[in-house]
Protein backbone atom coordinates (compact mmCIF):
# COMPACT_ATOMS: atom_id res chain seq x y z
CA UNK A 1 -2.40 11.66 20.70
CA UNK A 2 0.39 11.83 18.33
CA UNK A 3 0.87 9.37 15.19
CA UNK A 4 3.57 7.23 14.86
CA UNK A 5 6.53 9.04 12.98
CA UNK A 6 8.47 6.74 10.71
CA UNK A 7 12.56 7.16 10.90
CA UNK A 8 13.74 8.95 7.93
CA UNK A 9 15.35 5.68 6.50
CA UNK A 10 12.20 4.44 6.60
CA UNK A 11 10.34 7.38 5.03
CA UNK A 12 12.90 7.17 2.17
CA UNK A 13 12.58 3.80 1.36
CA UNK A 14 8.61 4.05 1.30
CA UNK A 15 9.06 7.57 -0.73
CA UNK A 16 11.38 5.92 -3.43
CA UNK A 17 8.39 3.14 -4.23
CA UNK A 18 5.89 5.62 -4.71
CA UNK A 19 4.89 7.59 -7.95
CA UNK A 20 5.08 11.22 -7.14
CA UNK A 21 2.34 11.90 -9.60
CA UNK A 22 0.26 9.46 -8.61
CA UNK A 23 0.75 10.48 -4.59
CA UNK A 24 -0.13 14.12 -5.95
CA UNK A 25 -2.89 12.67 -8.02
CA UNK A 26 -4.27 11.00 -4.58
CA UNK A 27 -3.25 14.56 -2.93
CA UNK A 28 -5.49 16.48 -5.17
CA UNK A 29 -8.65 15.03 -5.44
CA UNK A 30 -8.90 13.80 -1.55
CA UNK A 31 -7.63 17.63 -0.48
CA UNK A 32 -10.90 19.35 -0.96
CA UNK A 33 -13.05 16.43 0.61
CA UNK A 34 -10.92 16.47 3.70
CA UNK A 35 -11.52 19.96 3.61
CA UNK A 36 -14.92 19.61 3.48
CA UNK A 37 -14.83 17.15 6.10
CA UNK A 38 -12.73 18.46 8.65
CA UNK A 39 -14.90 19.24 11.94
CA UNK A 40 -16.36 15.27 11.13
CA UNK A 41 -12.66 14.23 11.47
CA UNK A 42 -11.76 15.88 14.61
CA UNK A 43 -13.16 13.21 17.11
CA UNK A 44 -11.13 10.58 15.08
CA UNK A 45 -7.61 12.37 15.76
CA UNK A 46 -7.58 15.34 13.63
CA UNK A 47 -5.23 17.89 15.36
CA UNK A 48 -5.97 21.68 14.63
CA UNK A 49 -2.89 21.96 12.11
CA UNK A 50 -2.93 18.48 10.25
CA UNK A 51 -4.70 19.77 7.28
CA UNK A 52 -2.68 22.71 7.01
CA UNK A 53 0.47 20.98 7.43
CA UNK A 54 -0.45 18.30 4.76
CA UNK A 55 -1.58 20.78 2.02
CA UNK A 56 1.74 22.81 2.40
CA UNK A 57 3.77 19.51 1.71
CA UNK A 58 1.14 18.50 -1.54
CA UNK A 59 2.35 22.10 -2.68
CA UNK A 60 5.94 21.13 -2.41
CA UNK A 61 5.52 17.53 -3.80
CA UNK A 62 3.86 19.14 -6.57
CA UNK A 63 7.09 21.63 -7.13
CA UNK A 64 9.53 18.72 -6.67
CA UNK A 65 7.64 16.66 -8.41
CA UNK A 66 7.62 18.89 -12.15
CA UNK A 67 11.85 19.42 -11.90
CA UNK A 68 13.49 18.04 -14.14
CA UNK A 69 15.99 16.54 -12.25
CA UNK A 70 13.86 14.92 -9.85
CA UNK A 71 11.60 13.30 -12.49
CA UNK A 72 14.33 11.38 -13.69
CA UNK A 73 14.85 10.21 -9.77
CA UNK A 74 11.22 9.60 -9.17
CA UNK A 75 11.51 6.18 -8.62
CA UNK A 76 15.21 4.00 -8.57
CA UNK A 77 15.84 1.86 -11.73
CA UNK A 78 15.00 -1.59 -10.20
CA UNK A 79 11.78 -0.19 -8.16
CA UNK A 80 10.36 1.47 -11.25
CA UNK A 81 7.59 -1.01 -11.25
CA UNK A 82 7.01 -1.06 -7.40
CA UNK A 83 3.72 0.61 -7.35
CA UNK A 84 1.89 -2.27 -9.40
CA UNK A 85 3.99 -4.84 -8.32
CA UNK A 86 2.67 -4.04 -4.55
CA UNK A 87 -0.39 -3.79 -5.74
CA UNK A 88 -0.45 -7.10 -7.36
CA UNK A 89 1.07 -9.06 -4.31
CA UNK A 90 -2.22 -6.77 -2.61
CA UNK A 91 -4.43 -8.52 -4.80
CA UNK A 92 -2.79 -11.98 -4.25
CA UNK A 93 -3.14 -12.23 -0.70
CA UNK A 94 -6.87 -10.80 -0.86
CA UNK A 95 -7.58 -13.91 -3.02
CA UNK A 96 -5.78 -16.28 -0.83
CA UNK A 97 -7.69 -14.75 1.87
CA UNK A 98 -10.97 -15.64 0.45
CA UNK A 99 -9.91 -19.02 -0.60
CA UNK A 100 -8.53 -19.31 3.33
CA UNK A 101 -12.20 -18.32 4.23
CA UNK A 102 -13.92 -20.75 2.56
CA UNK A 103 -12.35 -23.88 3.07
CA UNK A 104 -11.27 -23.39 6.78
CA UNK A 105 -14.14 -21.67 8.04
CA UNK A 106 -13.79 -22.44 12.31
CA UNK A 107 -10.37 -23.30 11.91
CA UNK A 108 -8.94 -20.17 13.66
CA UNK A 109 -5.45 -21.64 14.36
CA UNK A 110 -5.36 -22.03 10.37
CA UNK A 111 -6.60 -18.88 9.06
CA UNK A 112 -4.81 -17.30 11.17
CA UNK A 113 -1.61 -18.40 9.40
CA UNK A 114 -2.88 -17.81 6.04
CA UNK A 115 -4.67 -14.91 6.27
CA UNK A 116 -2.86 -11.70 5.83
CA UNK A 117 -4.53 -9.42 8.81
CA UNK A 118 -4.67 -6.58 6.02
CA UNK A 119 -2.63 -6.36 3.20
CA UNK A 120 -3.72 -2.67 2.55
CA UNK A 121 -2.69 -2.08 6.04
CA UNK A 122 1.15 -2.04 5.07
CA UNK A 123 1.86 1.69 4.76
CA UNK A 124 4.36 1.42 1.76
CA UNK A 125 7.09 0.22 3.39
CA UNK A 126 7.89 -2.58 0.72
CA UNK A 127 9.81 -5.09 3.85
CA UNK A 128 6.44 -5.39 5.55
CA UNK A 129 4.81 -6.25 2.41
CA UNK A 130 7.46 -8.45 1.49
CA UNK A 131 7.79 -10.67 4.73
CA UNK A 132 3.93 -10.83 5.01
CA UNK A 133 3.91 -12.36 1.36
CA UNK A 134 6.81 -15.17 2.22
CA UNK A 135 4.95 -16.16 5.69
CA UNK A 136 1.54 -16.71 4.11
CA UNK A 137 3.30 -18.60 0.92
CA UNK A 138 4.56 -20.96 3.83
CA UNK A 139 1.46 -21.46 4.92
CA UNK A 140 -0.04 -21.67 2.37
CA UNK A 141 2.02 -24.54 1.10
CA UNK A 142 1.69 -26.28 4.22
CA UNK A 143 -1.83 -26.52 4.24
CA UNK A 144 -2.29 -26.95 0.61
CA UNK A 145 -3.98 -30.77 0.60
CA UNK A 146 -7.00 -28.87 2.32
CA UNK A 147 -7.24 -25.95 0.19
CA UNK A 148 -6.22 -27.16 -3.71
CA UNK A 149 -9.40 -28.54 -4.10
CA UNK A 150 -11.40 -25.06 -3.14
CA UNK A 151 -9.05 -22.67 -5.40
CA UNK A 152 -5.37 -23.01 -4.39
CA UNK A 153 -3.85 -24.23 -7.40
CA UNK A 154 -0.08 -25.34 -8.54
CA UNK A 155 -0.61 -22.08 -10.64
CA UNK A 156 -1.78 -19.60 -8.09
CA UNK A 157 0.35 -20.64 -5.75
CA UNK A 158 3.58 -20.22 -8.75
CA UNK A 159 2.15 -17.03 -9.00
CA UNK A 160 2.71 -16.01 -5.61
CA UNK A 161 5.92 -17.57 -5.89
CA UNK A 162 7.12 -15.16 -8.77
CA UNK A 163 5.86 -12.33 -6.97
CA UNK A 164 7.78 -12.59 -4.17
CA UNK A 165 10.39 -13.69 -5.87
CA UNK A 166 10.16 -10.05 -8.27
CA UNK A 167 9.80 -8.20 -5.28
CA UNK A 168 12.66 -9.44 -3.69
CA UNK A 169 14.65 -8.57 -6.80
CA UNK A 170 13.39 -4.90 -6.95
CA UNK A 171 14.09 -4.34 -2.66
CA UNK A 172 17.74 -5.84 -3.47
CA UNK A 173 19.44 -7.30 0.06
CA UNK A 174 19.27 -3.83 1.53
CA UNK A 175 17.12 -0.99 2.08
CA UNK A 176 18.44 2.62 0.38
CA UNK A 177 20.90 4.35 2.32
CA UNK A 178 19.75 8.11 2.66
CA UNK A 179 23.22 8.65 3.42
CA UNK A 180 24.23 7.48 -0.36
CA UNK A 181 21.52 9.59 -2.53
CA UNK A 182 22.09 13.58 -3.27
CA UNK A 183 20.15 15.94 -0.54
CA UNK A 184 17.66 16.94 -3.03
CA UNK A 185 16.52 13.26 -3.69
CA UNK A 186 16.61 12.06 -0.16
CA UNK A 187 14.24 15.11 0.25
CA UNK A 188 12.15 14.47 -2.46
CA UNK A 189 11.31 11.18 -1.01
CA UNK A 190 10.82 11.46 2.35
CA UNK A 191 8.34 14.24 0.90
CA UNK A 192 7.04 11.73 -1.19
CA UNK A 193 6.35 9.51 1.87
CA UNK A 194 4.86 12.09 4.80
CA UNK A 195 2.27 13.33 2.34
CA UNK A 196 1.27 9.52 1.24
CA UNK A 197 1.19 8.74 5.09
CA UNK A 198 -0.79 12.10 5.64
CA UNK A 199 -3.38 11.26 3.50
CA UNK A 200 -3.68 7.60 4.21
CA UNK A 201 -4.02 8.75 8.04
CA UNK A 202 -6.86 11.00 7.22
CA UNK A 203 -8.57 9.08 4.64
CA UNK A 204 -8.68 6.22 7.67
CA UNK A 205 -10.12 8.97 10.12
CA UNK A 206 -12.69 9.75 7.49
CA UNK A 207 -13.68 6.02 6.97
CA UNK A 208 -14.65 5.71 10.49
CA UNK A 209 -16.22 9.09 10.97
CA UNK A 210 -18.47 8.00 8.29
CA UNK A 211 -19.24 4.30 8.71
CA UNK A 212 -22.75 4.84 8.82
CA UNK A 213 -22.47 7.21 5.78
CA UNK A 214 -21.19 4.34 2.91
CA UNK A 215 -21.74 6.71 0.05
CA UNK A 216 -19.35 9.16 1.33
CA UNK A 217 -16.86 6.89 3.23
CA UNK A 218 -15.99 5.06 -0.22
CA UNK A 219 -15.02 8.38 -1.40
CA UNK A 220 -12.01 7.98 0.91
CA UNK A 221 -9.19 6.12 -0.52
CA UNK A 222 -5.85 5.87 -2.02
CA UNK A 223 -6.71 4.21 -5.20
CA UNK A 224 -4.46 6.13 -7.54
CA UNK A 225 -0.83 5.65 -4.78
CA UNK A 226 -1.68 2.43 -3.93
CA UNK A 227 -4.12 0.46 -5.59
CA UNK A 228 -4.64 -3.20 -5.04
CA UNK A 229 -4.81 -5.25 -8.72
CA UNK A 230 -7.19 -8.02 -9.29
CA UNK A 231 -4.96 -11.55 -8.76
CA UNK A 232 -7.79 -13.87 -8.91
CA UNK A 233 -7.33 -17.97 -9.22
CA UNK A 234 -6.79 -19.43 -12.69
CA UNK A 235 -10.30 -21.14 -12.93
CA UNK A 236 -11.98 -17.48 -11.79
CA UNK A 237 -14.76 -16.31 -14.17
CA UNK A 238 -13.32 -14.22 -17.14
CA UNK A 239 -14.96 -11.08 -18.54
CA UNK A 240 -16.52 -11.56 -22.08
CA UNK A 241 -14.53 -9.97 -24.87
């Protein structure tokens, strides 16, 4: 079976969001356990070359990713702040999710308008992430008088509110048009993208080959690319000083 290939508007747009040295950060230490792993993985969609193929593109993200020139296009001026951004709107809908969970519990017609299916599930593409956020907002709002009493407050929902409304600012009305950046950035990141997708691919392969294996499964993950940030309600527990 062959994986879904993105268009190459799409894997620039998901490229320019993404720290390179944070994707080759990801690259680096997953590399050797997928190594490692590979015969567990094959079951799970692992085709003969995927490794291979993935390592060569690390070794170019890691070239592209020292020049000069290319540092200084890593990311565009208004997505600069994409990665934690994302991973704070991650982190919001996690916690509406839970508060969804515990004050509609049976209602399936309910939580399945609030309840993102998976956040995490959004493979960079900030759009996705973007609509998912405005549709459970709406929601959210409309079911408010049963939820503000179990955790969805004026302020969390403001919160949400301001991310979106960030997000929206850093996206701008329209995606990046490969055809408007120089050859060497439009390459840099759909590079940026393919190995991101090529190790979120096999880090999902290696979840499920070892399910029954917890220790090693948690191993697997893209915590450095695209982490998901804590956006708990106002009234949750704070850490002592």
């Amino acid at each position: 079976m062959v994986a879904y290939a993105p268009t190459d508007p799409m894997l620039v747009n998901i490229g320019a969001g993404l720290r390179a040295s944070l994707v080759v950060a990801s690259g680096a230490r997953l590399m050797p356990l997928l190594e490692q792993d590979r015969e567990a993985l094959v079951p799970f969609g692992l085709v003969a070359d995927d490794l291979d193929l993935l390592e060569e593109q690390l070794r170019e993200l890691r070239v592209m990713a020292n020049d000069p020139k290319l540092k200084k296009a890593d990311t565009p001026l208004q997505m600069a702040e994409l990665t934690e951004l994302m991973g704070r709107i991650r982190g919001w809908l996690l916690s509406l999710r839970q508060i969804g969970a515990i004050n509609l519990t049976a209602d399936g017609p309910a939580l399945a308008r609030l309840i993102s299916p998976a956040p995490e599930f959004f493979e960079g593409y900030p759009r996705d992430l973007l609509l998912d956020l405005d549709r459970r907002l709406q929601a959210a709002h409309d079911l408010r008088p049963r939820l503000e009493d179990g955790g969805l407050s004026e302020a969390f929902m403001g919160r949400g509110q301001k991310l979106l409304a960030q997000l929206k600012t850093a996206l701008g009305a329209a995606d990046l048009d490969p055809n408007n950046l120089p050859l060497a950035v439009r390459r840099f990141y759909v590079r940026k993208a393919q190995v991101y997708l090529g190790l979120k691919r096999s880090t999902r392969m290696a979840q499920l080959a070892f399910m029954l294996v917890p220790d090693r499964a948690r191993r697997y993950h893209l915590d450095e690319a695209e982490p998901i940030l804590p956006e708990p309600p106002p009234k949750a527990v704070k850490p002592r000083p």
